[in-house]
C-alpha atoms as a PDB file:
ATOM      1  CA  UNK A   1     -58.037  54.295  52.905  1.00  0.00           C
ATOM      2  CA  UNK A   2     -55.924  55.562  49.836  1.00  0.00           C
ATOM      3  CA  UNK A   3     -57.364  58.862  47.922  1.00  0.00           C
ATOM      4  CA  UNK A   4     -59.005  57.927  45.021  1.00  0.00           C
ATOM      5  CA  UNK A   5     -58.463  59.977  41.669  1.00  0.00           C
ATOM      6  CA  UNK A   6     -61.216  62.491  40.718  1.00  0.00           C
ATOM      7  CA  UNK A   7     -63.163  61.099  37.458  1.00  0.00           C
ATOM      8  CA  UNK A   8     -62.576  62.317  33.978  1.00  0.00           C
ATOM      9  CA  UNK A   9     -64.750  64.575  32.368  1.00  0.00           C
ATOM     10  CA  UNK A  10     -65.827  64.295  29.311  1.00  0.00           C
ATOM     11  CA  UNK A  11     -63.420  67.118  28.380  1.00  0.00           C
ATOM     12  CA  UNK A  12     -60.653  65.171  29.877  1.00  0.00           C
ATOM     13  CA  UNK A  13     -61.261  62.067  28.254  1.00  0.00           C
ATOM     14  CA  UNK A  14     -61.020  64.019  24.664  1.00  0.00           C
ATOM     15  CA  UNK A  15     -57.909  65.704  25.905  1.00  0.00           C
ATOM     16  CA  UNK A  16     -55.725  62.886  26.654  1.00  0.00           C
ATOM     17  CA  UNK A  17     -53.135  62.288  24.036  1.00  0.00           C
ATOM     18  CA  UNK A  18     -53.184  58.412  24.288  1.00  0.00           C
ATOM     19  CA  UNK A  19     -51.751  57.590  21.342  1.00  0.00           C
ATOM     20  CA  UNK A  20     -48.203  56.720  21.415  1.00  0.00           C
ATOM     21  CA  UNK A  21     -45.393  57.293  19.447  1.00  0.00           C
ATOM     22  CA  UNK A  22     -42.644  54.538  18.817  1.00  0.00           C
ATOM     23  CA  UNK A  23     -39.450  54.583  17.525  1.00  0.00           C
ATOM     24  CA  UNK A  24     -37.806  52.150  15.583  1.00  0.00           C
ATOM     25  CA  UNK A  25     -34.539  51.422  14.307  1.00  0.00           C
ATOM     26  CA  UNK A  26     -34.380  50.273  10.793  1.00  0.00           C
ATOM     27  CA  UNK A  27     -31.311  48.122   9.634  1.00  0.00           C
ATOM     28  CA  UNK A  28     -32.054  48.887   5.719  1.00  0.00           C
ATOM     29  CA  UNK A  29     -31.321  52.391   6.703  1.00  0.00           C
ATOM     30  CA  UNK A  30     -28.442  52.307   8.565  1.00  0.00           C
ATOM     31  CA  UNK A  31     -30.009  52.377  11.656  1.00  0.00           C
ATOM     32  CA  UNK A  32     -31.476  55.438  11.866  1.00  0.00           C
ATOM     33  CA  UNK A  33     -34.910  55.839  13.747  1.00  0.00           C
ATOM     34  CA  UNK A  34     -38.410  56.258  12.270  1.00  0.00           C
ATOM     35  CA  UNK A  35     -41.434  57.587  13.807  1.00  0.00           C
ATOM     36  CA  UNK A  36     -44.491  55.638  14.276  1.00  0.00           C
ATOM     37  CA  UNK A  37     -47.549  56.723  15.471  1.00  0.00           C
ATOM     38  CA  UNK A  38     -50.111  54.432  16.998  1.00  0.00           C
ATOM     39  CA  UNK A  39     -53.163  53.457  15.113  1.00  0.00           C
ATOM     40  CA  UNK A  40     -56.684  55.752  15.869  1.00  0.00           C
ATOM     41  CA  UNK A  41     -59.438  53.776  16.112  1.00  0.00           C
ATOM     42  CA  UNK A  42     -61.010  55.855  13.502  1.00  0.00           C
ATOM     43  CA  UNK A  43     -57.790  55.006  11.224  1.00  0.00           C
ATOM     44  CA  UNK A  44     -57.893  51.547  12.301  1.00  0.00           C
ATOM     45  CA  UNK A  45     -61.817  51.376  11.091  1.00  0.00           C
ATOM     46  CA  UNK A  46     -60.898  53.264   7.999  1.00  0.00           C
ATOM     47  CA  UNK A  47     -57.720  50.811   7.310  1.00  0.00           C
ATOM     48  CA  UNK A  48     -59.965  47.334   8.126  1.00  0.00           C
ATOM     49  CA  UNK A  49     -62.568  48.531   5.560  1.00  0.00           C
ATOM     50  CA  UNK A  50     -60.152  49.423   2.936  1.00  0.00           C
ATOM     51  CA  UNK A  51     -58.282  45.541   3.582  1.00  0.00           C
ATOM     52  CA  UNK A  52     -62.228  43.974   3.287  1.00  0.00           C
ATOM     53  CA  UNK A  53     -62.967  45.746   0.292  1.00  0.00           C
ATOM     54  CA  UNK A  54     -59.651  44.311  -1.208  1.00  0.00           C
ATOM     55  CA  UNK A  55     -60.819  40.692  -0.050  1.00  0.00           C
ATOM     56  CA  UNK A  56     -64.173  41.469  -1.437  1.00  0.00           C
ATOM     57  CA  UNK A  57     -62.877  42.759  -4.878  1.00  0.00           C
ATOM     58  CA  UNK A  58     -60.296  40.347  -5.404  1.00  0.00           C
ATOM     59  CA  UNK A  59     -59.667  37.256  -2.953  1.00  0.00           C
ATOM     60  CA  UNK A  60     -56.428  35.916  -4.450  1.00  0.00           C
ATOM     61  CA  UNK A  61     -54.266  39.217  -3.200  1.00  0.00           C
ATOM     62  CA  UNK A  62     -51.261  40.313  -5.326  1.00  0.00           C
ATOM     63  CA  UNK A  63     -47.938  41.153  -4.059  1.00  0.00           C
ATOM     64  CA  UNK A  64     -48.505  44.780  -5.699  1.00  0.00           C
ATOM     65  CA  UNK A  65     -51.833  45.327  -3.733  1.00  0.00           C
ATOM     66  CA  UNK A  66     -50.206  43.563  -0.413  1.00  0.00           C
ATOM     67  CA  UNK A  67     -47.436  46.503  -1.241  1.00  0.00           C
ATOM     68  CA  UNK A  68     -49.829  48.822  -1.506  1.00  0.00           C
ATOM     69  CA  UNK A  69     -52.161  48.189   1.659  1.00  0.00           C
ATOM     70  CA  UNK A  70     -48.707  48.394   3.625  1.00  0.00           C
ATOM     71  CA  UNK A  71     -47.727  51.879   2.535  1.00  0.00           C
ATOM     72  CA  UNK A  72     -50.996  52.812   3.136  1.00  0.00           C
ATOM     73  CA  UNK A  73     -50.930  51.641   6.951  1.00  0.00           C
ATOM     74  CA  UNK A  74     -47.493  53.448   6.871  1.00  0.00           C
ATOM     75  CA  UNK A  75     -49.250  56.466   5.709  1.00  0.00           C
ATOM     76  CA  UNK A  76     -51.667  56.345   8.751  1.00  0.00           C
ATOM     77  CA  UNK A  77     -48.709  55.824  11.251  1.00  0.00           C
ATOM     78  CA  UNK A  78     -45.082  57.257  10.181  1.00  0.00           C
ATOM     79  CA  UNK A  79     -44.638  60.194  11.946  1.00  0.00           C
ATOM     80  CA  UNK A  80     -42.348  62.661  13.695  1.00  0.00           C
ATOM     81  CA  UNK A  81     -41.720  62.482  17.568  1.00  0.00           C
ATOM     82  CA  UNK A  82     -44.232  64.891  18.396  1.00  0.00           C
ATOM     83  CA  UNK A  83     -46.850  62.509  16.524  1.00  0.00           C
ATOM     84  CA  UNK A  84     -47.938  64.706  13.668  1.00  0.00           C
ATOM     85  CA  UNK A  85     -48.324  62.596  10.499  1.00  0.00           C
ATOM     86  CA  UNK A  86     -45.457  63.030   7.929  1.00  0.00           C
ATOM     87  CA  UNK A  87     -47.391  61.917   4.624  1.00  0.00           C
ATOM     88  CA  UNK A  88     -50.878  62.370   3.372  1.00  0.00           C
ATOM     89  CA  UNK A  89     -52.740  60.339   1.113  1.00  0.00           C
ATOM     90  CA  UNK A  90     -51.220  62.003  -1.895  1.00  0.00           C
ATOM     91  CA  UNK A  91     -48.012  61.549  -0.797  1.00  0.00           C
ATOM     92  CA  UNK A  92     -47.979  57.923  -0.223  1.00  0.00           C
ATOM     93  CA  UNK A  93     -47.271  56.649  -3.329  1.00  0.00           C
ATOM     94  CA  UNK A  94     -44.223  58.176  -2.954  1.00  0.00           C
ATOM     95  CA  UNK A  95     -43.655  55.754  -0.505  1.00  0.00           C
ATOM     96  CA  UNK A  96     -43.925  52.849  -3.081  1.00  0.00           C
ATOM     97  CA  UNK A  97     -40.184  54.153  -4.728  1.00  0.00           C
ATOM     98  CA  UNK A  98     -38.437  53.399  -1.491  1.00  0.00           C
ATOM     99  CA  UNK A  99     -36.397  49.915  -1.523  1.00  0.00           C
ATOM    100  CA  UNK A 100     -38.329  46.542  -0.977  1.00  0.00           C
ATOM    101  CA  UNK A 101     -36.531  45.353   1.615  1.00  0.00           C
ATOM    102  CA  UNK A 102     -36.669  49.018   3.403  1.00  0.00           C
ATOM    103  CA  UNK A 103     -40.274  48.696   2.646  1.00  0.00           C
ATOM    104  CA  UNK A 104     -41.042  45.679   4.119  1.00  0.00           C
ATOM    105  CA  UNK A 105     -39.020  46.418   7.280  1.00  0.00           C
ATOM    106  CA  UNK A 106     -41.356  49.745   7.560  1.00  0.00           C
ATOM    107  CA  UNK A 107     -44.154  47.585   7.189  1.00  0.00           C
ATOM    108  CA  UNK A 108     -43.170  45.201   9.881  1.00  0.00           C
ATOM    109  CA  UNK A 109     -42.613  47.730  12.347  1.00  0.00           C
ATOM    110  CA  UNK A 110     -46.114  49.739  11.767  1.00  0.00           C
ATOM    111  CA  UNK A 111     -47.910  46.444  12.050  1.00  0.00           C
ATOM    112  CA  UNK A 112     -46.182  45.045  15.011  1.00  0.00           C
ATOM    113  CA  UNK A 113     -46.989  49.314  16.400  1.00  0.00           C
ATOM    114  CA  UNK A 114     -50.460  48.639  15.232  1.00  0.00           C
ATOM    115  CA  UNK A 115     -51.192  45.616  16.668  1.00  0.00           C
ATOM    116  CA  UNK A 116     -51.778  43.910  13.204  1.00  0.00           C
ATOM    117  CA  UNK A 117     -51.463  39.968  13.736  1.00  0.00           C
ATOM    118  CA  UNK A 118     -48.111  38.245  13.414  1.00  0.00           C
ATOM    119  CA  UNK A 119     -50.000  36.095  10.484  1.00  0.00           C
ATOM    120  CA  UNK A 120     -50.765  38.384   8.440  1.00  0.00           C
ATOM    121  CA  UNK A 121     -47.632  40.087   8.254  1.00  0.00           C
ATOM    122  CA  UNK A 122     -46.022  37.063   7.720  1.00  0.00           C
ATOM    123  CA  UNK A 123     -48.679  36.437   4.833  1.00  0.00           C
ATOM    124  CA  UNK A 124     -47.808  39.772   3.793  1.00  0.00           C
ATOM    125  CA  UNK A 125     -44.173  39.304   3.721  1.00  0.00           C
ATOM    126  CA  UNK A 126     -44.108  36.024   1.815  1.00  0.00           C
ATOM    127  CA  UNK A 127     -46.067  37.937  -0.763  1.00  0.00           C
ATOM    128  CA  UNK A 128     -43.439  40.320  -1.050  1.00  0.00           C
ATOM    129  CA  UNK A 129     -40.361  37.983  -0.814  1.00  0.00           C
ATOM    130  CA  UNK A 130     -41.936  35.959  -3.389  1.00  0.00           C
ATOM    131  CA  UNK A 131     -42.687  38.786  -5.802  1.00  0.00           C
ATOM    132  CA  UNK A 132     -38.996  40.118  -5.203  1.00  0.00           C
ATOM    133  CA  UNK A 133     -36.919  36.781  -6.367  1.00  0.00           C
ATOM    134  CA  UNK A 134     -39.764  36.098  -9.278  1.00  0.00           C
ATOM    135  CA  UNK A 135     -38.413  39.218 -10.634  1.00  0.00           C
ATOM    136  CA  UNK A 136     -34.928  38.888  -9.990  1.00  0.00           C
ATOM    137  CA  UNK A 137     -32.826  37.582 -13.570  1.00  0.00           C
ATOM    138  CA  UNK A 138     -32.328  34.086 -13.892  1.00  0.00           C
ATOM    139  CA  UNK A 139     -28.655  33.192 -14.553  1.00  0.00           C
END
C-alpha cells in the first residue's frame, strides 16, 4: 500500500505560493521577456466587478475603456520573476503611453495567463484594431 501524504494544515494551505509566474516573449519588444503573475482570486473578484460595473454604466464599450480595463488587468499581473507586482494603481496609467500594438500584445498574454476567454480578447482586440486604423490619416 503506497504512503499517503500527511494533510495540510491550515497553516500550510496559506503558505503555499500557488500562484505562478509566466514569462512571455513579446515580439513588439524585441523579444525580450515580461513577467506575469497569475491572477488571485481576490484580484480576479476585484477585476470581474470592475468589468460589470463598466457593462452596467455603459453597455456599448469604447475602445478607450476596453484600453483601459486591459492595463488595468496588466496592473494586477506584470511582475518580476520572483512575483512581486511591478506597478500599482497609480502607476498604471503610465501604462496607457506604451505603443498600441505593444499594448495589445501585453494584454493578450495576461489574459491568456489569466484564464480570460479567447472571446473576449478577441472582442477586445477588434476594439482596439478598429480604434487604431479609424485614427490613422486618410491619404
Amino acid at each position: 500500500m503506497a504512503k499517503r501524504s500527511p494533510v495540510m494544515t491550515k497553516a500550510d494551505i496559506l503558505d503555499v505560493k500557488d500562484l505562478k509566474v509566466v514569462r512571455k516573449p513579446i515580439k513588439a519588444w524585441d523579444n525580450r521577456e515580461v513577467c506575469f503573475r497569475e491572477i488571485s482570486g481576490e484580484d480576479g473578484l476585484a477585476y470581474n466587478d470592475y468589468i460589470t460595473q463598466i457593462k452596467k454604466d455603459n453597455p456599448d464599450i469604447s475602445a478607450k475603456t476596453s484600453l483601459m480595463a486591459g492595463i488595468r488587468l496588466l496592473s494586477m499581473m506584470l511582475s518580476d520573476e520572483e512575483g512581486n507586482l511591478q506597478f500599482t494603481e497609480e502607476e498604471v496609467k503610465a501604462l496607457g503611453k506604451k505603443s498600441l500594438p505593444a499594448l495589445m500584445e501585453l494584454i493578450s498574454c495576461a489574459a491568456e495567463v489569466a484564464g480570460v476567454s479567447s472571446t473576449a480578447i478577441a472582442e477586445a482586440k477588434n476594439k482596439l484594431k478598429n480604434a487604431q486604423t479609424a485614427d490613422l490619416p486618410s491619404s
